[in-house]
Protein backbone atom coordinates (compact mmCIF):
# COMPACT_ATOMS: atom_id res chain seq x y z
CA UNK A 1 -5.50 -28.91 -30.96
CA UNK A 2 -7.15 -25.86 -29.40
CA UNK A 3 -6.32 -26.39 -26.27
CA UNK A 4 -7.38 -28.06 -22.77
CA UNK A 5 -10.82 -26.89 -21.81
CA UNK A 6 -10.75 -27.88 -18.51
CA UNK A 7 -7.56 -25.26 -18.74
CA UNK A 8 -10.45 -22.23 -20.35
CA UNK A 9 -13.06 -23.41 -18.22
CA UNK A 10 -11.00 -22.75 -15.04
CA UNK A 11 -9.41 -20.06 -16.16
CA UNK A 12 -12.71 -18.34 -16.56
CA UNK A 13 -13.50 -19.39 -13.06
CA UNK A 14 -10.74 -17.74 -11.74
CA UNK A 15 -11.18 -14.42 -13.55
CA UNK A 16 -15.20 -14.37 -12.67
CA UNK A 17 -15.38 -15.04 -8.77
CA UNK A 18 -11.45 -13.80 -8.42
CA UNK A 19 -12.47 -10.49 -9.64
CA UNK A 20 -15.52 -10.72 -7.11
CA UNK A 21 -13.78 -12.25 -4.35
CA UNK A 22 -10.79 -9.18 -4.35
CA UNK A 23 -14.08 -6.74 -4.81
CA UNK A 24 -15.43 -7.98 -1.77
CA UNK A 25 -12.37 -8.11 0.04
CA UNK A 26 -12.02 -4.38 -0.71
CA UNK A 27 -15.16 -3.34 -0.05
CA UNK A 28 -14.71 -4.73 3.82
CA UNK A 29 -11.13 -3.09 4.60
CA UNK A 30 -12.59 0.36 2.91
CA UNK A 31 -15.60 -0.25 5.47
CA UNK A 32 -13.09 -1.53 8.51
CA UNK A 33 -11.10 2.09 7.42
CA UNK A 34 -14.21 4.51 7.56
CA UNK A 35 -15.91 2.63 10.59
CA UNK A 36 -16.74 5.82 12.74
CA UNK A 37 -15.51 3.77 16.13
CA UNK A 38 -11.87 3.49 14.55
CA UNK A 39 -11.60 7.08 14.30
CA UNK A 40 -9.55 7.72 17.20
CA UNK A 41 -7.29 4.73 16.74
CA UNK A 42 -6.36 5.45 13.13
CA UNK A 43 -5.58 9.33 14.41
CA UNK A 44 -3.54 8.00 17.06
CA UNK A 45 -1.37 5.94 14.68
CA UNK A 46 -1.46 8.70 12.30
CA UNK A 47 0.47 10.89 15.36
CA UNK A 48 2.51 8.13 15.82
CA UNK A 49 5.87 9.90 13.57
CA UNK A 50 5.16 13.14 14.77
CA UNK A 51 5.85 12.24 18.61
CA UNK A 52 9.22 12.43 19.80
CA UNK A 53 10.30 9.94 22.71
């Protein structure tokens, strides 16, 4: 027996559009991260341990 191929079929699935789904995914947080208009909000939060209440 060399196995299921509905197991190698979906298997291949998975590790074709997975790979492009997470690739995607990161491409649109490394976009939301260098958006110019979130500038001041990410160097507000990057303040945020250096204030002192």
């Amino acid at each position: 027996m060399d196995g299921n191929p509905t197991f190698e079929a979906l298997s291949a699935f998975a590790a074709t559009w997975g790979m492009a789904y997470f690739g995607v995914i990161f491409a649109i947080v490394v976009a939301y991260a260098l958006w110019p208009s979130k500038r001041d909000q990410f160097n507000d939060a990057a303040r945020i341990p250096l204030s002192e209440d």
